[in-house]
N, C-alpha and C. Protein backbone atom coordinates (compact mmCIF):
# COMPACT_ATOMS: atom_id res chain seq x y z
N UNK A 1 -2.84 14.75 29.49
CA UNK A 1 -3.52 13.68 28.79
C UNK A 1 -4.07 12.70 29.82
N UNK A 2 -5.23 12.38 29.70
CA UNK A 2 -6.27 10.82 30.32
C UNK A 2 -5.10 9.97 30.54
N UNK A 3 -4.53 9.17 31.58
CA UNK A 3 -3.94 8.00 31.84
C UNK A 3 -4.43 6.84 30.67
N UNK A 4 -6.06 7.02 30.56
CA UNK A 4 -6.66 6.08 30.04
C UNK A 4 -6.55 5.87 28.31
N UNK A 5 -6.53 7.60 27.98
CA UNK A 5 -6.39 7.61 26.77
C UNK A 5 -5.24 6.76 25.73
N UNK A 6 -5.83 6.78 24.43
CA UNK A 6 -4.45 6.02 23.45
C UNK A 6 -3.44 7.31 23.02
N UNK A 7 -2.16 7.77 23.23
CA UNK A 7 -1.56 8.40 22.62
C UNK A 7 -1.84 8.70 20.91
N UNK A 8 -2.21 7.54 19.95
CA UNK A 8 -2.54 8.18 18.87
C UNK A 8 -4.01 8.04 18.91
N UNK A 9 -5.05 9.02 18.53
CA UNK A 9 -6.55 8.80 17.81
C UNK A 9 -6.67 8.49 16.48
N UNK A 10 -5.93 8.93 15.89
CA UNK A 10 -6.01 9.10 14.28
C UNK A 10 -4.88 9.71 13.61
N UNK A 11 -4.97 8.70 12.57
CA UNK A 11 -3.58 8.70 11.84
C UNK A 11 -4.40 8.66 10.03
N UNK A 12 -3.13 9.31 9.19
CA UNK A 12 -3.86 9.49 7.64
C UNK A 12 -2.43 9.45 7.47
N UNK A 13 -2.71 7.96 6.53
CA UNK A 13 -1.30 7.84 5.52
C UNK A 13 -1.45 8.41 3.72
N UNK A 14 -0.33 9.40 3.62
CA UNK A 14 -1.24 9.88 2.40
C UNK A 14 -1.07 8.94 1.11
N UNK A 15 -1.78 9.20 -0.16
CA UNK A 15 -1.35 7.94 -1.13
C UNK A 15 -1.75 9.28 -1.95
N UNK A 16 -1.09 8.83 -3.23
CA UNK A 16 -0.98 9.82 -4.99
C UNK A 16 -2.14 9.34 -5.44
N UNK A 17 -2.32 7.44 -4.85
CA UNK A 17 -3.81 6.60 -5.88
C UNK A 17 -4.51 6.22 -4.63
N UNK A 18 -5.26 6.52 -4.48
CA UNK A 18 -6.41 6.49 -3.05
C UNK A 18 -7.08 4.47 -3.79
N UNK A 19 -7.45 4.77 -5.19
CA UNK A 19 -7.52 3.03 -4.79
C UNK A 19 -6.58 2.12 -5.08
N UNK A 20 -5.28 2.45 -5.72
CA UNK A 20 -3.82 1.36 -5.51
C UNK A 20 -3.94 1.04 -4.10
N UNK A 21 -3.85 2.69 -3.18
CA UNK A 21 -3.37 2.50 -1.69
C UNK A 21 -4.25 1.57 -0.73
N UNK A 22 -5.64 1.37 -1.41
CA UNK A 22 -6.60 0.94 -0.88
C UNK A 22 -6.26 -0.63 -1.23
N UNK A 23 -6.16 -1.07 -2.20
CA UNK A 23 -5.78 -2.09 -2.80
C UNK A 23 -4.62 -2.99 -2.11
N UNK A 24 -3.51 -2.44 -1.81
CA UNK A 24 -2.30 -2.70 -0.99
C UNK A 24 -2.56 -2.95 0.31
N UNK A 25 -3.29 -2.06 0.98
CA UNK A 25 -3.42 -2.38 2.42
C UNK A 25 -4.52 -3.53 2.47
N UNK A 26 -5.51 -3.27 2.09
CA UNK A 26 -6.45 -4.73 2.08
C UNK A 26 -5.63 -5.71 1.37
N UNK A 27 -5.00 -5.88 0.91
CA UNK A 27 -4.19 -7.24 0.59
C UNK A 27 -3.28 -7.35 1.78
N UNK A 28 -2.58 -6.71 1.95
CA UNK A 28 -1.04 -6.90 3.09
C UNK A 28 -1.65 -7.70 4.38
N UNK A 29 -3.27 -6.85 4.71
CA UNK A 29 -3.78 -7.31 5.81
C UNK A 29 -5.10 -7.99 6.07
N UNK A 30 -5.46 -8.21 4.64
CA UNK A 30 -6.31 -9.56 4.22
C UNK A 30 -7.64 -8.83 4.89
N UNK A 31 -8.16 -7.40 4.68
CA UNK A 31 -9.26 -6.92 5.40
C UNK A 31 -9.73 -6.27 4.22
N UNK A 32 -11.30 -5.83 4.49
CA UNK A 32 -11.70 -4.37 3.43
C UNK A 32 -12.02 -3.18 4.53
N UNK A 33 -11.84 -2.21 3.53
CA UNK A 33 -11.38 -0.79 3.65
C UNK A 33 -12.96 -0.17 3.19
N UNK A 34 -13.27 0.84 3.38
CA UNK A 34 -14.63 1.42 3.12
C UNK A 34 -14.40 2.95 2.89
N UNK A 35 -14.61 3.40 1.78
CA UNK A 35 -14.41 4.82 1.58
C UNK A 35 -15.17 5.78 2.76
N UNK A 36 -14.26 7.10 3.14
CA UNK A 36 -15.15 7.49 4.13
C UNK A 36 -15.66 9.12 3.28
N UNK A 37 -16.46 9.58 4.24
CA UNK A 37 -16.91 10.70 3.29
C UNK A 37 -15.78 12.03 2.75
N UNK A 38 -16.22 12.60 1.52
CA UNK A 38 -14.84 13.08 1.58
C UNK A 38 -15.49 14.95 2.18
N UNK A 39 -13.89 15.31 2.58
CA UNK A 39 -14.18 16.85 2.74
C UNK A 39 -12.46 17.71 2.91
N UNK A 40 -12.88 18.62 2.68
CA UNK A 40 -11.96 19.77 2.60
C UNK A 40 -10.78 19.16 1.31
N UNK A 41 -11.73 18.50 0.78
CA UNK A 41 -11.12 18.13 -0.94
C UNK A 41 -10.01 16.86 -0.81
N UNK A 42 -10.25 16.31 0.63
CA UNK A 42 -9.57 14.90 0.74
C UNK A 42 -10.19 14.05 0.34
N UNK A 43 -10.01 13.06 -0.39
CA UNK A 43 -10.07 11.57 -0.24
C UNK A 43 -9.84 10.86 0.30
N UNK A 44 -11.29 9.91 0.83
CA UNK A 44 -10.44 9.10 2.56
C UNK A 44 -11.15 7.39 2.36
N UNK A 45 -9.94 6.92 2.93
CA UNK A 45 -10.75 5.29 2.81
C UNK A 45 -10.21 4.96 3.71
N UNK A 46 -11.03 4.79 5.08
CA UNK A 46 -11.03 3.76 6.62
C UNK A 46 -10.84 2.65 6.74
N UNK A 47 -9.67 2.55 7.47
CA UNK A 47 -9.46 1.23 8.34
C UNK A 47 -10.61 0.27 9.00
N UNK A 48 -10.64 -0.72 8.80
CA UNK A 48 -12.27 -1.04 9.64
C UNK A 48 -11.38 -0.59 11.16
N UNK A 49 -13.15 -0.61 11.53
CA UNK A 49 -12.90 0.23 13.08
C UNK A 49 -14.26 -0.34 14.11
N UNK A 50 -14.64 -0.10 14.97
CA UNK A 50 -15.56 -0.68 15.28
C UNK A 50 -15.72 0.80 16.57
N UNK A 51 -17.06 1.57 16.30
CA UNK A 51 -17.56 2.59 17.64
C UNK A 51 -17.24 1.86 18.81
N UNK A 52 -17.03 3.01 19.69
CA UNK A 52 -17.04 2.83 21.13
C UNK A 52 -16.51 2.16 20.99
N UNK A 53 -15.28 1.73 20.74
CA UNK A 53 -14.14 0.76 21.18
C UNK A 53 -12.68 1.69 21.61
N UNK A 54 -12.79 2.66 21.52
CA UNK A 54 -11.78 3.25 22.39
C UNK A 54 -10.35 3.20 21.64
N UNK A 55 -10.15 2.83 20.92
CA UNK A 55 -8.82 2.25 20.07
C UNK A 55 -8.53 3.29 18.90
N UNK A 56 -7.44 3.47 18.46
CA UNK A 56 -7.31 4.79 17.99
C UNK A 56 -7.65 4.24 16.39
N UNK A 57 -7.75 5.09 15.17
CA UNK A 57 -8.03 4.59 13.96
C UNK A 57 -7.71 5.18 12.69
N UNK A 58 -7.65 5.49 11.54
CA UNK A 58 -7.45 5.97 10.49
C UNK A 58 -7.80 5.71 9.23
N UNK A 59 -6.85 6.44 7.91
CA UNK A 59 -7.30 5.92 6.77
C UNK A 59 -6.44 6.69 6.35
N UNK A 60 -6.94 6.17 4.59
CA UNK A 60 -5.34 6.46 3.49
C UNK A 60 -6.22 7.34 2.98
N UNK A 61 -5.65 9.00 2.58
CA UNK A 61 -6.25 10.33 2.38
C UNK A 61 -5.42 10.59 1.17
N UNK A 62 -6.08 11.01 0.27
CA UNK A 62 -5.51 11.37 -1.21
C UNK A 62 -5.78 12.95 -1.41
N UNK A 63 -4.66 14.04 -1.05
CA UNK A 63 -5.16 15.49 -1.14
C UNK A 63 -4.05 16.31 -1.37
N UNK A 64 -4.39 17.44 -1.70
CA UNK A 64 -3.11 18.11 -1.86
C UNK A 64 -2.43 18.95 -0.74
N UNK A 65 -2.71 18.31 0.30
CA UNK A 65 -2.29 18.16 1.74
C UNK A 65 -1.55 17.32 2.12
N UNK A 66 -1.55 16.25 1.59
CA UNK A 66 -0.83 15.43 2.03
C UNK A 66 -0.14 14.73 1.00
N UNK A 67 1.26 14.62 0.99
CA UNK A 67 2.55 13.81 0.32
C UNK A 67 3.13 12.85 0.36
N UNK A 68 3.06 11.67 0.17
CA UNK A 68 3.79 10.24 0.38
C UNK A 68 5.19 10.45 1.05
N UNK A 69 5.70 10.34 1.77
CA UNK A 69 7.02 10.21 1.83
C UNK A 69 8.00 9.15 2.95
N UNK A 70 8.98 9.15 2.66
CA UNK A 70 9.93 8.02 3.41
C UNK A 70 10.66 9.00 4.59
N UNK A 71 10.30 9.78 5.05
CA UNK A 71 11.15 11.09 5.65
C UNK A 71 10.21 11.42 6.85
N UNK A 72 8.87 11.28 7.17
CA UNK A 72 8.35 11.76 8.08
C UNK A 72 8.17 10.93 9.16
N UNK A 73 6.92 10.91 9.80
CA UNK A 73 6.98 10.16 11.06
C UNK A 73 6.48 8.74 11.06
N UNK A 74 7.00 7.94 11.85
CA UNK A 74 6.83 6.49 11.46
C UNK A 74 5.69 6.01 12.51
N UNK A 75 4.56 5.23 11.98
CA UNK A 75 3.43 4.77 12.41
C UNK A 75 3.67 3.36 12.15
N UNK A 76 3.52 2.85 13.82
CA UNK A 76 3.36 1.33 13.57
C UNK A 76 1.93 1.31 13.41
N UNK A 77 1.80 -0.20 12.59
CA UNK A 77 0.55 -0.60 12.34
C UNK A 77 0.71 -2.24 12.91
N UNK A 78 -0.83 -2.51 13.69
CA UNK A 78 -0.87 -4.05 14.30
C UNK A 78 -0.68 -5.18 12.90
N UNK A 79 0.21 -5.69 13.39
CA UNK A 79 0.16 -7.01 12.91
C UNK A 79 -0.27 -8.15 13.27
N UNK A 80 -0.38 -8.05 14.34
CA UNK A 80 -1.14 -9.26 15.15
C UNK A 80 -2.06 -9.81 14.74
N UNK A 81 -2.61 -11.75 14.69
CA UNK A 81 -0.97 -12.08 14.97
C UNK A 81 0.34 -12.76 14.38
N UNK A 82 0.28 -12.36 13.47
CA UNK A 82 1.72 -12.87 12.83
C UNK A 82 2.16 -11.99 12.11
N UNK A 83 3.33 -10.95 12.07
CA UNK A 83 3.93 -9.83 11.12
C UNK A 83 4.19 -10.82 10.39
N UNK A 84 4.80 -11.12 10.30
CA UNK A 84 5.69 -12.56 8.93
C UNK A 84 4.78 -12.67 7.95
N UNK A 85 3.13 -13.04 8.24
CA UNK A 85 1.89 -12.78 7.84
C UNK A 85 1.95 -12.03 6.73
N UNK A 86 1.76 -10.95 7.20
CA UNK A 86 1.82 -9.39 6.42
C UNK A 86 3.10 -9.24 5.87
N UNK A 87 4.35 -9.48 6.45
CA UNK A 87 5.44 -8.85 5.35
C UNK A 87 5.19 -9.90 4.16
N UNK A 88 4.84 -10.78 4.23
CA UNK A 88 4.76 -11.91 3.39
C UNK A 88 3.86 -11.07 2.31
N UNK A 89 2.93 -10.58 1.72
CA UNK A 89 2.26 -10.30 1.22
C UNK A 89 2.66 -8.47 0.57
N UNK A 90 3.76 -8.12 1.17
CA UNK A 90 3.89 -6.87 0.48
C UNK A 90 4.54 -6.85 -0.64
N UNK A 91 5.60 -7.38 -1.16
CA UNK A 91 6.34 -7.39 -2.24
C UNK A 91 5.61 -7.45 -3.48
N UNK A 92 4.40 -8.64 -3.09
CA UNK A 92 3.70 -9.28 -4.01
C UNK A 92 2.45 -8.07 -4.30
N UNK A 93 1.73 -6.99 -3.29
CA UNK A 93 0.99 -5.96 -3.42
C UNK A 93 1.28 -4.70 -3.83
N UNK A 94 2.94 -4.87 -4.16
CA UNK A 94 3.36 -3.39 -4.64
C UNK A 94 4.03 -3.12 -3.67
N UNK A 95 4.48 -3.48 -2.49
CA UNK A 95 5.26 -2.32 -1.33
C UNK A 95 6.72 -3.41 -1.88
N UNK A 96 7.59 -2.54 -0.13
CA UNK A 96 8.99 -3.05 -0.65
C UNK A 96 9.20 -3.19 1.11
N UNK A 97 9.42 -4.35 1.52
CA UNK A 97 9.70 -4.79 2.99
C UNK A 97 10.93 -4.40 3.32
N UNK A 98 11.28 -3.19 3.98
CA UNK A 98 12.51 -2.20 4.49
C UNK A 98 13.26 -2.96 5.28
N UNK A 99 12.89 -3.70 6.72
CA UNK A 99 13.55 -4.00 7.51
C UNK A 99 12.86 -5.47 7.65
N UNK A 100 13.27 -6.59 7.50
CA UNK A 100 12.54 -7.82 7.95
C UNK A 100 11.73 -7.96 9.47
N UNK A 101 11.03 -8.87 9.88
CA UNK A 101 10.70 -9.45 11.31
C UNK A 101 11.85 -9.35 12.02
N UNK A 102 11.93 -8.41 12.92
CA UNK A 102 12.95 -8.26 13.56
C UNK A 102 12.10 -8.23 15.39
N UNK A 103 13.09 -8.98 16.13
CA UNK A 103 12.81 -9.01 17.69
C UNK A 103 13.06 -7.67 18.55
N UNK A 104 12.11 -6.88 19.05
CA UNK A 104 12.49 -5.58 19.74
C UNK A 104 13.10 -6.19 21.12
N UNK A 105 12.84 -6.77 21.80
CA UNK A 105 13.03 -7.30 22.85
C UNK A 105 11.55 -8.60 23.40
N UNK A 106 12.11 -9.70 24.54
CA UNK A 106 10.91 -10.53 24.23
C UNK A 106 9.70 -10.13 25.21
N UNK A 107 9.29 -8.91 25.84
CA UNK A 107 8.91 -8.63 26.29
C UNK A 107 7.80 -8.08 25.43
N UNK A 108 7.91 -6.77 24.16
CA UNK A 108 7.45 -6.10 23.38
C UNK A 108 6.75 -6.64 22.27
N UNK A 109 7.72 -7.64 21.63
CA UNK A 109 7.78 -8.27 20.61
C UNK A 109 8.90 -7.93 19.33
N UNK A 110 8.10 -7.87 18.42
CA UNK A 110 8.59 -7.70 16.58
C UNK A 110 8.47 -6.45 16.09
N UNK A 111 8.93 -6.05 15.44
CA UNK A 111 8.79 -4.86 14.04
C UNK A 111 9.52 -5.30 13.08
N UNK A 112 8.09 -4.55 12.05
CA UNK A 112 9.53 -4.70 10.60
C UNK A 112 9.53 -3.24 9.62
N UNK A 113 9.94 -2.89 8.92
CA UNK A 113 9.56 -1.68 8.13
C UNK A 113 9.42 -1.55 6.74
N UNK A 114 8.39 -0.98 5.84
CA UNK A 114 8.31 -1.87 5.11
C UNK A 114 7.54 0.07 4.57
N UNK A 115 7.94 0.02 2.70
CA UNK A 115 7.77 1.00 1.78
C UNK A 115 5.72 0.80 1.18
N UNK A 116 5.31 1.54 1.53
CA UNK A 116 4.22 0.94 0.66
C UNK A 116 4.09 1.52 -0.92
N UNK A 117 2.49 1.21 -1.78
CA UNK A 117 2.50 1.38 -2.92
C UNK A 117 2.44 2.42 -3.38
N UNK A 118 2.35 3.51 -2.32
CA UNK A 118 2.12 5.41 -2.58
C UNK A 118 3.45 5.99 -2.32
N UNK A 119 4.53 5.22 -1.32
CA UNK A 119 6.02 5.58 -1.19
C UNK A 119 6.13 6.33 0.10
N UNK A 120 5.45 5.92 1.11
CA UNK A 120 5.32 6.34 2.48
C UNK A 120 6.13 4.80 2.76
N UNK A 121 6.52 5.26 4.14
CA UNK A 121 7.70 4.25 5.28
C UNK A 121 6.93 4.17 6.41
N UNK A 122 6.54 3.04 6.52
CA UNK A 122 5.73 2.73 7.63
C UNK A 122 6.61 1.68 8.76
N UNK A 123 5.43 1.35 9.70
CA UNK A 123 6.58 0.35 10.23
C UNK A 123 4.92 -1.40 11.02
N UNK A 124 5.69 -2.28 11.22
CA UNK A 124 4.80 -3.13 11.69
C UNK A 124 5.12 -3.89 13.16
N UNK A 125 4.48 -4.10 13.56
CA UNK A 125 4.35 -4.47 15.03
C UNK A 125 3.21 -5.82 15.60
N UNK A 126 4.34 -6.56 16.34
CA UNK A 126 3.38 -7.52 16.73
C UNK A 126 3.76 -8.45 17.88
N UNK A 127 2.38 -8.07 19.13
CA UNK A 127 2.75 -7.62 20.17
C UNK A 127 3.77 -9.75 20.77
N UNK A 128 4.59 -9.10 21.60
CA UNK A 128 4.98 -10.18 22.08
C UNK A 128 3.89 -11.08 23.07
N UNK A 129 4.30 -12.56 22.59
CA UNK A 129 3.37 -13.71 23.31
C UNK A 129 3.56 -13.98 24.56
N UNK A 130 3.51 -13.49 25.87
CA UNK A 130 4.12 -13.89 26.81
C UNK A 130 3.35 -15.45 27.79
């Protein structure tokens, strides 16, 4: 792998309701979401993202490929800058805040973990202020 490269490019959290899931994340993180085109019978709605920025990106995919669940692999998502921010706003959008604002160390920062409205386990991150 590139030194330079991001370990993740792209990530797809799956959802059962492509616009609940859409609904939840633009609330939690106070942004809009833009359906992307669909294919191989997915349903996809993008993270804003911005070309040529090098930064890895995704979206919530509704298919019979993909399954909500609390069991697979855990994707932080930026919170920056305030997780507290965002957990603040999930209960009230349908998710269920797993683990509060918690300190990784003060170097790193925060995580918290938190259920969303499709029943995937995610996690949140926000980078320490040094």
């Amino acid at each position: 792998m590139d030194k330079s490269s991001n370990s993740i490019n792209w990530f797809e959290i799956p959802a059962t309701d492509i616009e609940r899931a859409k609904k939840f994340y633009e609330t939690i993180f106070n942004i809009k979401m833009e359906p992307l085109q669909e294919m191989m019978g997915m349903k996809m709605v993008g993270f804003p993202w911005e070309a040529g920025s090098g930064k890895a990106n995704g979206a919530l995919v509704q298919s019979d490929m993909h399954t909500p669940s609390m069991h697979g692999v855990i994707i932080y998502l930026n919170a920056n800058p305030s997780l507290q921010d965002v957990m603040d706003r999930i209960d009230a959008a349908g998710g269920k805040v797993l683990m509060p604002k918690t300190q990784i160390s003060t170097e790193i920062g925060y995580m918290g973990f938190f259920k969303d409205s499709e029943g995937n386990k995610l996690a949140l991150h926000e980078t320490a202020k040094l």
